[in-house]
Protein backbone atom coordinates (compact mmCIF):
# COMPACT_ATOMS: atom_id res chain seq x y z
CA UNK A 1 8.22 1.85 5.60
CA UNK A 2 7.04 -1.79 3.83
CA UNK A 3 4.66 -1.63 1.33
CA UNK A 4 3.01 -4.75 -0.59
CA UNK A 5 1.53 -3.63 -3.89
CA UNK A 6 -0.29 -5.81 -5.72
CA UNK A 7 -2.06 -4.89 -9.35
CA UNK A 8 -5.43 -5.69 -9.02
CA UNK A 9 -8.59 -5.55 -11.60
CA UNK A 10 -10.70 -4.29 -8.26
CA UNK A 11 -10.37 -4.61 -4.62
CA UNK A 12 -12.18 -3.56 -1.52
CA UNK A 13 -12.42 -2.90 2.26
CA UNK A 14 -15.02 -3.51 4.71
CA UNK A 15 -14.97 -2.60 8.18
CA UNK A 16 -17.98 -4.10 10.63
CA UNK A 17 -20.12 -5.54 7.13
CA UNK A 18 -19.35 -1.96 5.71
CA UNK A 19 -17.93 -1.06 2.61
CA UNK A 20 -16.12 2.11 3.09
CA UNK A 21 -13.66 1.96 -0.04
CA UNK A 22 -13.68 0.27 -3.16
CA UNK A 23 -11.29 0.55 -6.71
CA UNK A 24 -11.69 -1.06 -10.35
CA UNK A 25 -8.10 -1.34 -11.89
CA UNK A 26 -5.30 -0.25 -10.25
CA UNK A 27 -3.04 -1.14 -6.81
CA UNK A 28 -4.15 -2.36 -3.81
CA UNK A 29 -0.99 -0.84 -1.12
CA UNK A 30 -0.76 -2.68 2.24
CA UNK A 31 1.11 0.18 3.94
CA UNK A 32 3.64 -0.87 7.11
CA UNK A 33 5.46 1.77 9.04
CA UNK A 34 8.29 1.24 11.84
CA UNK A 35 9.09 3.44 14.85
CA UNK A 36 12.21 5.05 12.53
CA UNK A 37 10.22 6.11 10.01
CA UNK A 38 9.87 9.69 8.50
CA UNK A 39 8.74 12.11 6.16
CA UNK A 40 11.77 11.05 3.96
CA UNK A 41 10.75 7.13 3.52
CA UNK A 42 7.09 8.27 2.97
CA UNK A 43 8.15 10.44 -0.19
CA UNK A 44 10.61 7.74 -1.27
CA UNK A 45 7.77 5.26 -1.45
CA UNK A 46 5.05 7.29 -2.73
CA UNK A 47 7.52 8.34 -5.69
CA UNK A 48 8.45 4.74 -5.88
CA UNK A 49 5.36 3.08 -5.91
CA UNK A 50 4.16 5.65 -8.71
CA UNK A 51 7.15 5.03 -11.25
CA UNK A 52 6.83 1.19 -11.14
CA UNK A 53 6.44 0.34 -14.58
CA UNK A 54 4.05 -2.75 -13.85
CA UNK A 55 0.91 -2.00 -16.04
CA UNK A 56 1.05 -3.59 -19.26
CA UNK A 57 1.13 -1.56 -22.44
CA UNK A 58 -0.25 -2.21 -26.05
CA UNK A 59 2.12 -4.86 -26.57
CA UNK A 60 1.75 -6.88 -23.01
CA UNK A 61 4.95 -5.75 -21.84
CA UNK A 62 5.21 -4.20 -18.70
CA UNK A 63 6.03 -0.91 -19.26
CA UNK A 64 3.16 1.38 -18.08
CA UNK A 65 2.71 3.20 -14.60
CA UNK A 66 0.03 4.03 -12.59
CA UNK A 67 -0.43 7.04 -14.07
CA UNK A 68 0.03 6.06 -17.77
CA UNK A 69 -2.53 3.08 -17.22
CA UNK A 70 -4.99 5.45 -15.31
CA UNK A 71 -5.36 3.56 -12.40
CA UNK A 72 -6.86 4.06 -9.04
CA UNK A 73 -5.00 2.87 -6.17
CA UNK A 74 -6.83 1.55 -2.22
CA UNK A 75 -4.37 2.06 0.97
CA UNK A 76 -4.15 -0.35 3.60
CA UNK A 77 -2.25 0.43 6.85
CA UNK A 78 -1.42 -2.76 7.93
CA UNK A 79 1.05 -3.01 11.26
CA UNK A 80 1.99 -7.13 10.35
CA UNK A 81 3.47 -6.51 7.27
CA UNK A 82 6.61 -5.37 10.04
CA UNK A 83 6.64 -8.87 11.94
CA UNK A 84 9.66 -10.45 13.25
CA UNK A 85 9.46 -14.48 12.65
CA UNK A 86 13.25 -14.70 14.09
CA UNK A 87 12.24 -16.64 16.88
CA UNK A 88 9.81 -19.13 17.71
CA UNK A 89 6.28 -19.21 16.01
CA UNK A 90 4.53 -16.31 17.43
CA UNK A 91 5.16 -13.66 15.13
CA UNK A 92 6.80 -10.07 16.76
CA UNK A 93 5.37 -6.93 16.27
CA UNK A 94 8.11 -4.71 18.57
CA UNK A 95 9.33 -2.69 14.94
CA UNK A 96 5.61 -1.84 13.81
CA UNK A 97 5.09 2.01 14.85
CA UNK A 98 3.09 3.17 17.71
CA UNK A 99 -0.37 4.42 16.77
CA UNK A 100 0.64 7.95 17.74
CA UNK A 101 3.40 7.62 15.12
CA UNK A 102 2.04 5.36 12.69
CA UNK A 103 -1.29 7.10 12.18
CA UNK A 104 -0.22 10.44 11.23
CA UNK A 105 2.09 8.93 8.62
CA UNK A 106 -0.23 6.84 6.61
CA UNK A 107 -2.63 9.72 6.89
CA UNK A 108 0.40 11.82 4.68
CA UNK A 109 0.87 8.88 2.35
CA UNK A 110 -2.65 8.63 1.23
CA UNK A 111 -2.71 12.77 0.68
CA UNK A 112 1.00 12.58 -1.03
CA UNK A 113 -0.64 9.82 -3.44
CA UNK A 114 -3.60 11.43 -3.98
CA UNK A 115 -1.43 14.57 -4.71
CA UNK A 116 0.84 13.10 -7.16
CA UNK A 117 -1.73 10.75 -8.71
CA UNK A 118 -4.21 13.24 -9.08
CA UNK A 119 -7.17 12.20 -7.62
CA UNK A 120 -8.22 10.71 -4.65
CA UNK A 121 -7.35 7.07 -3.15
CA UNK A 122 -9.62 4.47 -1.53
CA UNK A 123 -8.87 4.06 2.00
CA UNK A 124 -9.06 1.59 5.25
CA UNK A 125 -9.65 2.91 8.44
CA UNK A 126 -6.84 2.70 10.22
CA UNK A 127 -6.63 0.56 13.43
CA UNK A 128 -10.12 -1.28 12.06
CA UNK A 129 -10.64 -4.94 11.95
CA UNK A 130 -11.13 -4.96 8.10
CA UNK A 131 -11.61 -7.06 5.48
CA UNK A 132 -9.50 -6.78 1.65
CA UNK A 133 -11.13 -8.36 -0.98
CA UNK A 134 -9.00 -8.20 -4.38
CA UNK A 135 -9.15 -9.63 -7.70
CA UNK A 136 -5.25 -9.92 -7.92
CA UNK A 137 -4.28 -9.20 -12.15
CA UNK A 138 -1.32 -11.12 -12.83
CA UNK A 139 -0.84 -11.64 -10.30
CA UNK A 140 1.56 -9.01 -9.78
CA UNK A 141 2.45 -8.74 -6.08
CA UNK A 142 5.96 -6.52 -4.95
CA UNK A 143 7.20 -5.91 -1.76
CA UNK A 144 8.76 -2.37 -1.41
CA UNK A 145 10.91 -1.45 1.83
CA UNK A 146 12.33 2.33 2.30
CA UNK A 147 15.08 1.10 4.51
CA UNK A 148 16.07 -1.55 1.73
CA UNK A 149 15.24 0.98 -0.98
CA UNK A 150 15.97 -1.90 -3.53
């Protein structure tokens, strides 16, 4: 599972001229999952993605989470973020996970982070042609990978 957070002052999704979700301060997640996958990556990230100290504190050091800042976070599934650019210029999508796979999982993620953040996240739809807006704060962008687990 890939995850690109980025610390944002507010972001949004649209889906067909829609707004279906929308956050002030707090993380924008671009969620990718792979075929080998599992229950065990999705609580590694959530738990990861919830201790990262990357919210500034009094001082403007970072040193606060999203849960000491009291941030709200928006979840992206986003099947790209597992592209292979190995060879040639067309990007390769063969690791992304099924839909049958892939859905079910992010579904979890968004209720495990809404569980452990206590209260709800902003969501895409998942499989939608949407579009992010964001007002990156930093900018603070990190790419997270549970097979990596860096």
């Amino acid at each position: 599972m890939r995850a690109v957070i980025q610390r944002v002052l507010k972001a949004s999704v649209e889906v067909e001229g829609t707004r279906i979700s929308e956050i002030g301060p707090g993380l924008l997640i671009l969620l990718g999952i792979e075929e080998a996958d599992d229950l065990g990556d999705l609580a590694w990230l959530v738990t990861k993605i919830l201790r990262m100290r990357i919210f500034d504190d009094k001082d403007g050091k970072m040193n606060l989470d999203l849960k000491d800042r009291g941030g709200s976070a928006l979840v992206v599934s986003q099947f790209t973020l597992h592209a292979s650019t190995k060879k040639g210029n067309r990007p390769s999508y063969v690791r992304a996970a099924r839909p049958g796979h892939a859905e079910p999982l992010s579904q979890e993620f968004c209720e495990a982070f809404s569980r452990e953040l206590g209260h709800q996240v902003g969501r895409g739809t998942f499989g939608a042609a949407m579009r992010v807006t964001l007002v990156n704060d930093g900018p603070v962008t990190i790419l997270i990978d549970s097979r990596k687990r860096e």
